[in-house]
Every structure is written in structure tokens, then in C-alpha cells.
PDB file of N, CA and C in Angstrom:
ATOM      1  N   UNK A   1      91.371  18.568 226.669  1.00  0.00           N
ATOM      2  CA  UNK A   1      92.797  18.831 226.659  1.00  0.00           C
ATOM      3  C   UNK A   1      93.134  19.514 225.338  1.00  0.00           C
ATOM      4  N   UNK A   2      93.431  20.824 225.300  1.00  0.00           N
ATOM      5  CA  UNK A   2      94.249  21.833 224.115  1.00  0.00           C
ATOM      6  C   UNK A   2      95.730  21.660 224.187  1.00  0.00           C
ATOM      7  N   UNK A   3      96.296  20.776 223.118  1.00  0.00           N
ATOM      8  CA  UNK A   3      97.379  20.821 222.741  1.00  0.00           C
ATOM      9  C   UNK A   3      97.485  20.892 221.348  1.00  0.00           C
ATOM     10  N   UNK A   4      98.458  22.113 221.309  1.00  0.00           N
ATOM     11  CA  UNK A   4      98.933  22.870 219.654  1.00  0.00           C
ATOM     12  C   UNK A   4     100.470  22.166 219.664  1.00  0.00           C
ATOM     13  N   UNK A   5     100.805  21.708 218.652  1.00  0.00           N
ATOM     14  CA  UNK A   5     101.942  21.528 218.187  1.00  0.00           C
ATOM     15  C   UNK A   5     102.077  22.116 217.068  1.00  0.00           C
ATOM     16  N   UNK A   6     103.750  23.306 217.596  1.00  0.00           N
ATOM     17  CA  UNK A   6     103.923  24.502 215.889  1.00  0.00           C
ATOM     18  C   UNK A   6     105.313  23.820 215.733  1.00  0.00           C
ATOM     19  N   UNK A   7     105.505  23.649 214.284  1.00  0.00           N
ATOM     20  CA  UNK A   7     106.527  23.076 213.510  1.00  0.00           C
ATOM     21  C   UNK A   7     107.667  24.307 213.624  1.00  0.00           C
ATOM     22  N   UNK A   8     107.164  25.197 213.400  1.00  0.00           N
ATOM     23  CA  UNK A   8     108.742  26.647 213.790  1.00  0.00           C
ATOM     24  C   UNK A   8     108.947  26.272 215.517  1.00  0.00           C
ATOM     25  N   UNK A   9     108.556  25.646 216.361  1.00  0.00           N
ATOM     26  CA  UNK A   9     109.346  26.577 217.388  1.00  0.00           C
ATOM     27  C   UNK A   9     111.011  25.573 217.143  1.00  0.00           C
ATOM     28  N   UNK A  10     111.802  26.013 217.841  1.00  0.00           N
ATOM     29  CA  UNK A  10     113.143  25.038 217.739  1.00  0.00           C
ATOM     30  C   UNK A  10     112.631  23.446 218.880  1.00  0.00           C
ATOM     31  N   UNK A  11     111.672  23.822 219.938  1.00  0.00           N
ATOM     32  CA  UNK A  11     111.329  22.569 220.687  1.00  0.00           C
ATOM     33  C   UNK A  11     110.849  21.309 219.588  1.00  0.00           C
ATOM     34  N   UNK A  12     111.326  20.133 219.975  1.00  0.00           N
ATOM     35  CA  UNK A  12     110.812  19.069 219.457  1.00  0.00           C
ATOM     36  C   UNK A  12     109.209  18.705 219.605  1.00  0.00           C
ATOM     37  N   UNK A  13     108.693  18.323 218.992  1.00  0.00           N
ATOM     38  CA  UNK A  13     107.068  18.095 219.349  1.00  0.00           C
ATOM     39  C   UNK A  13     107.076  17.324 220.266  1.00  0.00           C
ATOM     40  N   UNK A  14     107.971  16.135 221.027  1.00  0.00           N
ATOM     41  CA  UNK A  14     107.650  15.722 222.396  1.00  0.00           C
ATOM     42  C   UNK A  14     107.758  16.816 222.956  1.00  0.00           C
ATOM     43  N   UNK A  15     108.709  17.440 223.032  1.00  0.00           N
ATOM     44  CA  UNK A  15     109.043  18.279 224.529  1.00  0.00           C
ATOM     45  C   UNK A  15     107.722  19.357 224.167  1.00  0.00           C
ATOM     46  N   UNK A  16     107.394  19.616 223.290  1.00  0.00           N
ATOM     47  CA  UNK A  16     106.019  20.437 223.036  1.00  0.00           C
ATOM     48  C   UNK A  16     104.533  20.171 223.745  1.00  0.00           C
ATOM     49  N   UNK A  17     104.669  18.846 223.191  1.00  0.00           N
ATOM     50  CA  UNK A  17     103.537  17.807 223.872  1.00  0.00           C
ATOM     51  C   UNK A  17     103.630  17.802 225.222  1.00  0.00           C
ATOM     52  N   UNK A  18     105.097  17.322 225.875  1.00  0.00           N
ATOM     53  CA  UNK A  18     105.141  17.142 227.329  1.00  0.00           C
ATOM     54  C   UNK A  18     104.924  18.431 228.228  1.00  0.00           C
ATOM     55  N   UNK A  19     105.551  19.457 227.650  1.00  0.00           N
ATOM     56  CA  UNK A  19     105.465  20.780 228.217  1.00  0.00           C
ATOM     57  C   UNK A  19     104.267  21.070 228.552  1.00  0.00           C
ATOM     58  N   UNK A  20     103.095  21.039 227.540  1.00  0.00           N
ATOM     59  CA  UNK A  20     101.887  21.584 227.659  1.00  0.00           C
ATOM     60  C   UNK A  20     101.368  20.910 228.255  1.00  0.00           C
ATOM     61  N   UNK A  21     101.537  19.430 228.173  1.00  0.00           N
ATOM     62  CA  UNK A  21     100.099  18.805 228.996  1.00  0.00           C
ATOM     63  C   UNK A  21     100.558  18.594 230.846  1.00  0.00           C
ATOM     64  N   UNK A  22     101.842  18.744 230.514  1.00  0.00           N
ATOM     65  CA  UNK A  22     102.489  18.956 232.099  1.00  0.00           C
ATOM     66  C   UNK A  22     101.835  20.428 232.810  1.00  0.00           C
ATOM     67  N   UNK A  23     102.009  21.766 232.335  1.00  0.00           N
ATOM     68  CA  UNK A  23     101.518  22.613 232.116  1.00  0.00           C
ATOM     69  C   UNK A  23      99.825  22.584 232.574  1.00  0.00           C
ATOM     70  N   UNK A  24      99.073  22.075 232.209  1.00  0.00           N
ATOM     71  CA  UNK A  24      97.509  21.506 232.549  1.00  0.00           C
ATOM     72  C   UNK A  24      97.279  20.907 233.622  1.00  0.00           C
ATOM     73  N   UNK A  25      98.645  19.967 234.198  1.00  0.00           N
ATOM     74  CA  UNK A  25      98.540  18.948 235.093  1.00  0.00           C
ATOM     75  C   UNK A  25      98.983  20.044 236.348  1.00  0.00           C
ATOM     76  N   UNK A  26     100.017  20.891 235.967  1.00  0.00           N
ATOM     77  CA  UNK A  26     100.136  22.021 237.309  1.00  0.00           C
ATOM     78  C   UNK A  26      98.945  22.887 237.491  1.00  0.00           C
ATOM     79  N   UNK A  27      98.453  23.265 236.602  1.00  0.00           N
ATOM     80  CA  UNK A  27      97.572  24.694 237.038  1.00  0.00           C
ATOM     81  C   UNK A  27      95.500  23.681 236.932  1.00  0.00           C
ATOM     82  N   UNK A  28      95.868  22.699 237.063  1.00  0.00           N
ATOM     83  CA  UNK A  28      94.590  22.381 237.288  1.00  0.00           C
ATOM     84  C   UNK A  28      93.700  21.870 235.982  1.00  0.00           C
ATOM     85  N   UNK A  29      93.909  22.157 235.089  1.00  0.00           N
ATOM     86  CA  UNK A  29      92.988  22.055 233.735  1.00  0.00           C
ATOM     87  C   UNK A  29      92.632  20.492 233.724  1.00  0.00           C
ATOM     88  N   UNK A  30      93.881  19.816 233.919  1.00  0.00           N
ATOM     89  CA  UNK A  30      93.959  18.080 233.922  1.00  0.00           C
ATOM     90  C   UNK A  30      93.732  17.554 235.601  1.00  0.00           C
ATOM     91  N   UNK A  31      92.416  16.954 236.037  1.00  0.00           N
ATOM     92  CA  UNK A  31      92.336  16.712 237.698  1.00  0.00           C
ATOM     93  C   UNK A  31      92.839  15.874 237.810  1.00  0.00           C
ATOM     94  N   UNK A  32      92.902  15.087 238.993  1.00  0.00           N
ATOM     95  CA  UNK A  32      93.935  14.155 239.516  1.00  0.00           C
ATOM     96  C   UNK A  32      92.394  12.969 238.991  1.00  0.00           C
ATOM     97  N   UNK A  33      93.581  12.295 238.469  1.00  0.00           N
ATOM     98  CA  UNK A  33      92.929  10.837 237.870  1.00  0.00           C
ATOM     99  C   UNK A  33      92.547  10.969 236.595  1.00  0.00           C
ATOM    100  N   UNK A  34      92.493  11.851 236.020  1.00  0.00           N
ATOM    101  CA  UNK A  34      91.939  12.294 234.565  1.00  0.00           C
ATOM    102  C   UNK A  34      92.913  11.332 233.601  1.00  0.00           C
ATOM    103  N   UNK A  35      91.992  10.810 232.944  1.00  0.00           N
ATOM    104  CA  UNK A  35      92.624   9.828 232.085  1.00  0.00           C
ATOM    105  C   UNK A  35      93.250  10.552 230.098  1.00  0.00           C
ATOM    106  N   UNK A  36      94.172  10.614 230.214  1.00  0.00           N
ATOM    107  CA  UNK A  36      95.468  11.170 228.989  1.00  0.00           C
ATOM    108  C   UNK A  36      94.257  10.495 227.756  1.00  0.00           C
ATOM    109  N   UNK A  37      93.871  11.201 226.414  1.00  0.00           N
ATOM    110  CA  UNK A  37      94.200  10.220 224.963  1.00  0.00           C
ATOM    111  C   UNK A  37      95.146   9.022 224.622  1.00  0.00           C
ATOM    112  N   UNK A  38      94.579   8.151 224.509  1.00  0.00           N
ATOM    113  CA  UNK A  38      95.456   7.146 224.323  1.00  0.00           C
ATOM    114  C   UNK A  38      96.386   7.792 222.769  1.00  0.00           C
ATOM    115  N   UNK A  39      97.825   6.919 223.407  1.00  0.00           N
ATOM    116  CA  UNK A  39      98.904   7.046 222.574  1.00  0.00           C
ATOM    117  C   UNK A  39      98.447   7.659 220.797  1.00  0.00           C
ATOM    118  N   UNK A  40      97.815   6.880 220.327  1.00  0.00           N
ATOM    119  CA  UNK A  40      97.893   6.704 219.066  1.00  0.00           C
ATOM    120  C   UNK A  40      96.437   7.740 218.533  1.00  0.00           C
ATOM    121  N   UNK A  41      95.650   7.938 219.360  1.00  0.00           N
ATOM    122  CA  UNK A  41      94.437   8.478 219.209  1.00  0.00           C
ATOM    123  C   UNK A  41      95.114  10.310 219.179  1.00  0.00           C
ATOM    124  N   UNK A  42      96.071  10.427 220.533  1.00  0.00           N
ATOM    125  CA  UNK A  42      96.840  11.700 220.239  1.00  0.00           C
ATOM    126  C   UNK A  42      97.494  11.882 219.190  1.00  0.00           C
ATOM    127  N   UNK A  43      98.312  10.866 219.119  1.00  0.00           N
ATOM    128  CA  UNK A  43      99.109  11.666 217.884  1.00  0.00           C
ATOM    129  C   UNK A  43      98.503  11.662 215.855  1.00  0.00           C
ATOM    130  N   UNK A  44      97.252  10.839 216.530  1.00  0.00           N
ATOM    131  CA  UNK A  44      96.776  11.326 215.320  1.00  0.00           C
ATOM    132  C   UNK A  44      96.119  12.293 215.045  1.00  0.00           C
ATOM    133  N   UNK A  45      95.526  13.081 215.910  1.00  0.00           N
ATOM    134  CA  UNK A  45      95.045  14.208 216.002  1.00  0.00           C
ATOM    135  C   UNK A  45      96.188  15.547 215.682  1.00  0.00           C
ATOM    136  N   UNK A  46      97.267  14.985 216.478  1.00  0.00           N
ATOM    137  CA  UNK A  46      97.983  16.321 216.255  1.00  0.00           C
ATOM    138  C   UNK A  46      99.201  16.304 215.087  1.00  0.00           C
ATOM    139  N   UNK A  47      98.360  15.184 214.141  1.00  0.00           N
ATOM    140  CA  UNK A  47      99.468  14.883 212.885  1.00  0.00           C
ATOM    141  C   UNK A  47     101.052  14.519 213.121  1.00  0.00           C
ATOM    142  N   UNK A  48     100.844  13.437 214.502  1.00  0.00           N
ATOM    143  CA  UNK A  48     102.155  12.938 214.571  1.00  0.00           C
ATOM    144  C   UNK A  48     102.642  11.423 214.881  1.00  0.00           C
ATOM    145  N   UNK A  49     103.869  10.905 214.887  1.00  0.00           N
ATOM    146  CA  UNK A  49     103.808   9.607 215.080  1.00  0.00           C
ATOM    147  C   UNK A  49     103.783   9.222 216.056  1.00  0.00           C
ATOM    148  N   UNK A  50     102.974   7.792 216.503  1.00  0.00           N
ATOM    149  CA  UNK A  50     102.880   7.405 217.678  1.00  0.00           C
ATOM    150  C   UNK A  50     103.636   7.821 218.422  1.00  0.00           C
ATOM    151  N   UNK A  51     105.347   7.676 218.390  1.00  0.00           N
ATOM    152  CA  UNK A  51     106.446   7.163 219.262  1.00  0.00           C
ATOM    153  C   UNK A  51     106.266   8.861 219.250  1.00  0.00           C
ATOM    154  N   UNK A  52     107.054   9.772 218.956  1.00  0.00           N
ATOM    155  CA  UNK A  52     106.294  11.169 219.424  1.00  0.00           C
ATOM    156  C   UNK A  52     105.778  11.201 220.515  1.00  0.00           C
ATOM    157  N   UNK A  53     104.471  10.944 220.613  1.00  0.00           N
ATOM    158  CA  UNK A  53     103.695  10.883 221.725  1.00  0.00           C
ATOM    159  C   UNK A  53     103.885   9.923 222.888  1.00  0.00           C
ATOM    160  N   UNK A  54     104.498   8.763 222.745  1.00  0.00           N
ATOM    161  CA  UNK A  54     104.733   8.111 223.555  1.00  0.00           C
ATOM    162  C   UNK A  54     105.790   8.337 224.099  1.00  0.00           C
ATOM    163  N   UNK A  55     107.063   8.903 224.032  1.00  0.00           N
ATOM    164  CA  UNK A  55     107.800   9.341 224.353  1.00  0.00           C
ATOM    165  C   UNK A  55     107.678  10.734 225.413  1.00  0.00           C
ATOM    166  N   UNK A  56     106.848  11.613 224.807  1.00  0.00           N
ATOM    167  CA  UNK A  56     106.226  12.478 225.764  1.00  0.00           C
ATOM    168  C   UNK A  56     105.740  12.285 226.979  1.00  0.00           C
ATOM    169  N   UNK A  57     104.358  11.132 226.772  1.00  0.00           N
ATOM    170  CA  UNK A  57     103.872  10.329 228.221  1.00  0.00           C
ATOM    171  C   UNK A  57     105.284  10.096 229.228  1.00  0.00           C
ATOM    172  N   UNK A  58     106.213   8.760 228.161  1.00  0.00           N
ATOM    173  CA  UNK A  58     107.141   8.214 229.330  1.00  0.00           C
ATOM    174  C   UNK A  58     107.930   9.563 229.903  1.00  0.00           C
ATOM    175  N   UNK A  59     107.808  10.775 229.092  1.00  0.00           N
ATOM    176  CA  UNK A  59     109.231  11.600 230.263  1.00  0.00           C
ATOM    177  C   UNK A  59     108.360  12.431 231.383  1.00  0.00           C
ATOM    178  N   UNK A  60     106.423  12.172 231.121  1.00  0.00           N
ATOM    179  CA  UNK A  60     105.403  13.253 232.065  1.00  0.00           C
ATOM    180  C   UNK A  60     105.429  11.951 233.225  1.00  0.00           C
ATOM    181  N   UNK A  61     105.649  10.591 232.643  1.00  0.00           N
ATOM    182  CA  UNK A  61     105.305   9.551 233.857  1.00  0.00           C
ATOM    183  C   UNK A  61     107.122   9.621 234.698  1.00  0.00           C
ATOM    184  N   UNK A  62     107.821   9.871 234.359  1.00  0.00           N
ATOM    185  CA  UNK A  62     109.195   9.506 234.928  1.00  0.00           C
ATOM    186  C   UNK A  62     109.434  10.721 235.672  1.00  0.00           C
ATOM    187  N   UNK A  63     108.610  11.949 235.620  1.00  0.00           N
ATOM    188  CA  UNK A  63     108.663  13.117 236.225  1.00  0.00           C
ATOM    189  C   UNK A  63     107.732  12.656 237.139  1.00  0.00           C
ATOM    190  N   UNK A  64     106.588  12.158 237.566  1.00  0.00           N
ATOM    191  CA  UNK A  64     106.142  11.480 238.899  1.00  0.00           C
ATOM    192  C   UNK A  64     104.171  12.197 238.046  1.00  0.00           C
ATOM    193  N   UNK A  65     104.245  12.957 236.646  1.00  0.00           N
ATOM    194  CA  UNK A  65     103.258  13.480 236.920  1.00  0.00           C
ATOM    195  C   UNK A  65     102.021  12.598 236.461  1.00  0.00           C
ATOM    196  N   UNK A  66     102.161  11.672 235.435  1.00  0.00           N
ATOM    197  CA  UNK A  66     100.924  10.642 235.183  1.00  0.00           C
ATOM    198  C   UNK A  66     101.641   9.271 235.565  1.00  0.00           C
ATOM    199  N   UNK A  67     100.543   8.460 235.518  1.00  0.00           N
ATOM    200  CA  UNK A  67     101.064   6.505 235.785  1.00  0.00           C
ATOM    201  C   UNK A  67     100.234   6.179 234.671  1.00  0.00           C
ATOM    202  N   UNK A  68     101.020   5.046 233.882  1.00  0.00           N
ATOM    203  CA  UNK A  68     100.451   4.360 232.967  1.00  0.00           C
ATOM    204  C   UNK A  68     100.288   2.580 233.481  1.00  0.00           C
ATOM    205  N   UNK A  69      98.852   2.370 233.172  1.00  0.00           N
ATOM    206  CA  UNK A  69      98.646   0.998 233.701  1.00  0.00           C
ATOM    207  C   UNK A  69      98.082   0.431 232.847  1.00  0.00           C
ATOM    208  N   UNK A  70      98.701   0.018 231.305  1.00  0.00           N
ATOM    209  CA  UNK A  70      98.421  -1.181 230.865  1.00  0.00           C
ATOM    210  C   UNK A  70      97.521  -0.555 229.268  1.00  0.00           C
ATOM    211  N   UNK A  71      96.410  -1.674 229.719  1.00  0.00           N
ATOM    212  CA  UNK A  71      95.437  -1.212 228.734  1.00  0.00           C
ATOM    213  C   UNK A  71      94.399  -0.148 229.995  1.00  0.00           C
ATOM    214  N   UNK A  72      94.829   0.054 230.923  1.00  0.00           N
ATOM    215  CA  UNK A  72      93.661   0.906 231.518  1.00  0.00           C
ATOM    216  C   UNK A  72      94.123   2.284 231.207  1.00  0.00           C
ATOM    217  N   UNK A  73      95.139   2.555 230.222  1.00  0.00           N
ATOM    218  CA  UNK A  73      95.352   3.771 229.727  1.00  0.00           C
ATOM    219  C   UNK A  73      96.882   4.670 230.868  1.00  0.00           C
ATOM    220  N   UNK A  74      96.616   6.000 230.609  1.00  0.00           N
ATOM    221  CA  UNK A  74      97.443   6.899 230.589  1.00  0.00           C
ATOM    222  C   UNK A  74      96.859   8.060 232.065  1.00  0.00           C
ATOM    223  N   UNK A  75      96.716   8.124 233.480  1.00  0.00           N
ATOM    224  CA  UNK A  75      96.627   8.948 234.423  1.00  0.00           C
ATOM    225  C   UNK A  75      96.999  10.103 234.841  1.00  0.00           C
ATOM    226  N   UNK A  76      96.430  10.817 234.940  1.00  0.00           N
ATOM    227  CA  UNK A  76      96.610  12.063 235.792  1.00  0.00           C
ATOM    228  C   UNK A  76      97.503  11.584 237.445  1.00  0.00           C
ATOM    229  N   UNK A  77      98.287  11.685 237.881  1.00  0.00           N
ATOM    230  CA  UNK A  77      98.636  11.578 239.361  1.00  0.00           C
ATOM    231  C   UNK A  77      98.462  12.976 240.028  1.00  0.00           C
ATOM    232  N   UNK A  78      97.817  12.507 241.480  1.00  0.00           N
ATOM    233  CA  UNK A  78      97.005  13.653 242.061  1.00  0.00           C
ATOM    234  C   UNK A  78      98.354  14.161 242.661  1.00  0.00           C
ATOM    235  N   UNK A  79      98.332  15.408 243.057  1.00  0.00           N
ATOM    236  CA  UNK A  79      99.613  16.230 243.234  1.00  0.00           C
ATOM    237  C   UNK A  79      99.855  15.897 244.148  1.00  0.00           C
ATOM    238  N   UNK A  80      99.284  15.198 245.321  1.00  0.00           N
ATOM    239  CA  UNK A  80     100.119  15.001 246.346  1.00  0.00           C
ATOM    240  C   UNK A  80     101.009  14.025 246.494  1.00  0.00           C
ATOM    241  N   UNK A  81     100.522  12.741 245.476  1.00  0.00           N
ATOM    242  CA  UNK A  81     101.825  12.082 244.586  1.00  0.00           C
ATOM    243  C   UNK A  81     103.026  12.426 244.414  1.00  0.00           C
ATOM    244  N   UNK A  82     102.733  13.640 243.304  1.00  0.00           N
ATOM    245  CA  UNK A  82     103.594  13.990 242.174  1.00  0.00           C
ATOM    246  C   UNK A  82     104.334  15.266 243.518  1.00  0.00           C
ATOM    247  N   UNK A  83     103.717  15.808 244.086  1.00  0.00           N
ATOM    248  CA  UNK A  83     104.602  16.566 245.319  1.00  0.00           C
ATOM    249  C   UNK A  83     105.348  15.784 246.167  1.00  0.00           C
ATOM    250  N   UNK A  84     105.099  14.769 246.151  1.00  0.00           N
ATOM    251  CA  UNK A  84     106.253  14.307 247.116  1.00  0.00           C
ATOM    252  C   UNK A  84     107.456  13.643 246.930  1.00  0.00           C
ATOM    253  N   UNK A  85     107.244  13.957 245.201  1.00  0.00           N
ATOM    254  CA  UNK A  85     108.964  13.626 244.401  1.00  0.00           C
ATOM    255  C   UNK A  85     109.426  15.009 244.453  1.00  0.00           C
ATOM    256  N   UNK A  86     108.858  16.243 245.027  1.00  0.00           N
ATOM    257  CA  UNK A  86     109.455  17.275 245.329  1.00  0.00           C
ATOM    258  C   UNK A  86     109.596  17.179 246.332  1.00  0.00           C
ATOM    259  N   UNK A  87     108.857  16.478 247.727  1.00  0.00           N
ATOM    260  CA  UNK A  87     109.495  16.823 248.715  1.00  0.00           C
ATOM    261  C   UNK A  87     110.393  16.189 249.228  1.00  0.00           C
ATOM    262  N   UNK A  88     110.606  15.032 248.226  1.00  0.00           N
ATOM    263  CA  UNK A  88     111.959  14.204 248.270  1.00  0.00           C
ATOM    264  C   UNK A  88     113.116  14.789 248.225  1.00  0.00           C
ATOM    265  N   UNK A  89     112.975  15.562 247.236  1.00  0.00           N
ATOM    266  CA  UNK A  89     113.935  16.320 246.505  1.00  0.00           C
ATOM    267  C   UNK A  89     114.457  17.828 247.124  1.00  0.00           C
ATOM    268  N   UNK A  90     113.451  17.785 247.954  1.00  0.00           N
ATOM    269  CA  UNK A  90     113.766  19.556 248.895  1.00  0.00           C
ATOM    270  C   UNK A  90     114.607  18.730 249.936  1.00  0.00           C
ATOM    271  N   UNK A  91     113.893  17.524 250.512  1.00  0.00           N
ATOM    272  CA  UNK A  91     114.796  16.952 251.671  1.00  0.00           C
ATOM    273  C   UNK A  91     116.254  16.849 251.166  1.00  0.00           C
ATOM    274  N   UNK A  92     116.638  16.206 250.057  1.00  0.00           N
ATOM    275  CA  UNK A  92     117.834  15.813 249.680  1.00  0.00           C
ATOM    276  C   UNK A  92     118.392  17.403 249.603  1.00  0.00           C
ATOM    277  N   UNK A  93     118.212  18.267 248.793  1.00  0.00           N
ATOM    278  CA  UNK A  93     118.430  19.474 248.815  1.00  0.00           C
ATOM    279  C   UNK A  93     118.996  19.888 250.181  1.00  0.00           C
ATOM    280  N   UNK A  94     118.121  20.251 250.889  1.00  0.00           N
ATOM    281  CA  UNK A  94     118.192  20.581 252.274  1.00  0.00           C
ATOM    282  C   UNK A  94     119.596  19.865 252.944  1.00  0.00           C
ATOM    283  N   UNK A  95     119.461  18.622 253.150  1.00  0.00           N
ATOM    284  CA  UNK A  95     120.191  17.761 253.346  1.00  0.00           C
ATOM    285  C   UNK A  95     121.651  17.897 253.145  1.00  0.00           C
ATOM    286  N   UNK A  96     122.007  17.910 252.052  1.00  0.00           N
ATOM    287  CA  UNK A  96     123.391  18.208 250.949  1.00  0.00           C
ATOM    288  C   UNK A  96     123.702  19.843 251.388  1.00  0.00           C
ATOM    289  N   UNK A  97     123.007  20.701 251.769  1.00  0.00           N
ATOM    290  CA  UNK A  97     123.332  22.316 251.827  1.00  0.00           C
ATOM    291  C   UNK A  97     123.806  22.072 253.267  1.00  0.00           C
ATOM    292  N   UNK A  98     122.652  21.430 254.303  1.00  0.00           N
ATOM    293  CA  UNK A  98     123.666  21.314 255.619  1.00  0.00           C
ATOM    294  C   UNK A  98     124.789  20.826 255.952  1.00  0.00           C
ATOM    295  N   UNK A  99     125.117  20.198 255.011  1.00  0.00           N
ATOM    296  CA  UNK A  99     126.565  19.141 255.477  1.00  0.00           C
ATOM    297  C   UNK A  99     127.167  19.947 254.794  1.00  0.00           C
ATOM    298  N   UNK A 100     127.244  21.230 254.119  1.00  0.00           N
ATOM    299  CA  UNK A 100     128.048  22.098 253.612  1.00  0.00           C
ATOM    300  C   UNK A 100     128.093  23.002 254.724  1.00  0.00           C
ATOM    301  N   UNK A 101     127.152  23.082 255.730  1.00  0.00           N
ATOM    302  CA  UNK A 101     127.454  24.494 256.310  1.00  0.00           C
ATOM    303  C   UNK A 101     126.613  25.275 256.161  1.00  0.00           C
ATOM    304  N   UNK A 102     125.277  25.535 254.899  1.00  0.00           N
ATOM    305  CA  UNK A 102     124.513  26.599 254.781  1.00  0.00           C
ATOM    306  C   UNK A 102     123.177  26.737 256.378  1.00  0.00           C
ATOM    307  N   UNK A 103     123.174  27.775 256.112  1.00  0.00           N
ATOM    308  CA  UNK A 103     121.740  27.728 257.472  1.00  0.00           C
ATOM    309  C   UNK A 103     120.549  28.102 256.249  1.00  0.00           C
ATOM    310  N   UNK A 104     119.556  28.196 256.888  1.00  0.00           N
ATOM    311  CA  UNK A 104     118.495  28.268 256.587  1.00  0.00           C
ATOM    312  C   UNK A 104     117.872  29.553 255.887  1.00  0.00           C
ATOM    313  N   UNK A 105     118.949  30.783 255.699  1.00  0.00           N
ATOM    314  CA  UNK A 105     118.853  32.066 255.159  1.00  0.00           C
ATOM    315  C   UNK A 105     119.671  32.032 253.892  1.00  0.00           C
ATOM    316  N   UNK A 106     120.330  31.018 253.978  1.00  0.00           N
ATOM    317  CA  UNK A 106     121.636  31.143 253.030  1.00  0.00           C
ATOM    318  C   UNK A 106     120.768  30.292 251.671  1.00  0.00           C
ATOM    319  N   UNK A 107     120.306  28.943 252.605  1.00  0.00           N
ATOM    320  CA  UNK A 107     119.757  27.609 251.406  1.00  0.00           C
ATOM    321  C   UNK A 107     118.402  28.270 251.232  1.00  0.00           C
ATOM    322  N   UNK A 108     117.686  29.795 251.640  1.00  0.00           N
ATOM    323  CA  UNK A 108     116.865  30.287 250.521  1.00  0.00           C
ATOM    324  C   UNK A 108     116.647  31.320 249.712  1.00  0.00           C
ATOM    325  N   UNK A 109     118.151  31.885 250.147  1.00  0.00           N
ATOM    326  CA  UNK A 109     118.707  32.739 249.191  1.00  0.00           C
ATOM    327  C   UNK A 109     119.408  32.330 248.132  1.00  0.00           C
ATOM    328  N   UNK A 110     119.810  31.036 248.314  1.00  0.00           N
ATOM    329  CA  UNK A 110     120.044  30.264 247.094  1.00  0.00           C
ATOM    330  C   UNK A 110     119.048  29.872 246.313  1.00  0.00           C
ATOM    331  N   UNK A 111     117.768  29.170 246.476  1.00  0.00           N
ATOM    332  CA  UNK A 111     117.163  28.758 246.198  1.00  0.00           C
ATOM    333  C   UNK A 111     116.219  30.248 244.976  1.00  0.00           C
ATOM    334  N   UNK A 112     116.137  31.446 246.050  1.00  0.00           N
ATOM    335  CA  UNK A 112     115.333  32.269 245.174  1.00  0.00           C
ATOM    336  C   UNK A 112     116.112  32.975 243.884  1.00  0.00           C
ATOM    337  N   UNK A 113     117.355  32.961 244.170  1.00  0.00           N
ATOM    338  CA  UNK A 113     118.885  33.530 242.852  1.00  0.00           C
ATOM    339  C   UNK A 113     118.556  32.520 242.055  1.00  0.00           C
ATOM    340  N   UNK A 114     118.384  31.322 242.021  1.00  0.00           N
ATOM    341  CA  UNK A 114     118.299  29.852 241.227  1.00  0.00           C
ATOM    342  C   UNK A 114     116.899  30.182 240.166  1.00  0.00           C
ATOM    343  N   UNK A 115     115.603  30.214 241.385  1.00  0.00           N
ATOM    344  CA  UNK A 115     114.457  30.438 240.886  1.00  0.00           C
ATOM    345  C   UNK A 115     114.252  31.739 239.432  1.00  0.00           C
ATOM    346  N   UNK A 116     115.260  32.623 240.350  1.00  0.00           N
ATOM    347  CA  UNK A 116     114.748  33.747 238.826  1.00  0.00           C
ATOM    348  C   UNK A 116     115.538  34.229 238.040  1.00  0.00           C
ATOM    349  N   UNK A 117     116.679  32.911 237.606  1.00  0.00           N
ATOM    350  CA  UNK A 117     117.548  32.889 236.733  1.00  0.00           C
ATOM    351  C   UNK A 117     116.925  31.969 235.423  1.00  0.00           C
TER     352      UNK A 117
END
């Protein structure tokens, strides 16, 4: 796992931390089950304080993308997990646009104006 933390950008080093290793967990670098650096072992590496790093984990675990269990450390969740707090979320989507009225041309022409804004 390559994570750089730069002191210029305006991002906080969690959201730095979380970004990137979230980042790994989408495009494959991190497999499903791959076990995270423990808390304190990361942030000493990347010259930072625990809570830093732990803070990072809790906002990659509350996004559906790792589970933390204990002393058995810090997880990778396999995407079909972590996809189905999206496909929760397309249903609700979906859901909320029909009881407005949209059809099915409208809620993805919304969706793609959204995407590349």
C-alpha cells in the first residue's frame, strides 16, 4: 500500500489518507479481504498521529469500504459488499425521482449532468 501524505495540499491528512487508500480499494490495488496497517504502525510511517489515521479508517469503514474487527485488525470489504450500499442508494434514488414524476430518460439525464459536474 503507497500512501504519500503532502503538507501543502489544502486537504487534511485524513481526508488524504482516506482518499488514497479508498482510491486502491476501487481500482483493485487493495483485494477484497486485504488486511489495512494497523492504526498506529500507519501513522507512524507517514509521520502522523494515531487519531489521524484512525479517523481516516472510521470514515473508509462508515462508507461500507473496510470492517474493523477488534484486534483482528482493519479489512478490505469485497465490492460486492461495499456495492450494495450503492445499490441501496440507486434504489432510494430511483425511488424518490419516481414519486416525482421522472421516467427513466429524465433520472439519467440527471444522473449524467450530476456525474460531470
Amino acid at each position: 500500500m503507497d500512501i504519500r501524505v503532502d503538507p501543502a495540499l489544502a486537504a487534511p491528512p485524513f481526508e488524504q489518507v482516506r482518499d488514497q487508500i479508498a482510491a486502491q480499494i476501487m481500482d483493485g490495488r487493495l483485494a477484497d479481504q486485504a488486511r489495512l496497517p494497523a492504526i498506529r504502525a500507519l501513522a507512524t510511517s507517514l509521520g502522523l498521529a494515531a487519531n489521524t489515521v484512525a479517523k481516516a479508517y472510521a470514515e473508509l469503514e462508515a462508507s461500507g469500504l473496510v470492517v474493523t474487527a477488534g484486534r483482528n485488525g482493519t479489512r478490505v470489504v469485497g465490492q460486492t459488499v461495499a456495492d450494495a450500499g450503492l445499490t441501496e442508494a440507486a434504489d432510494a434514488y430511483i425511488a424518490a425521482a419516481r414519486s416525482r414524476g421522472l421516467d427513466t430518460d429524465a433520472l439519467v439525464s440527471l444522473v449524467r449532468t450530476r456525474a460531470a459536474s
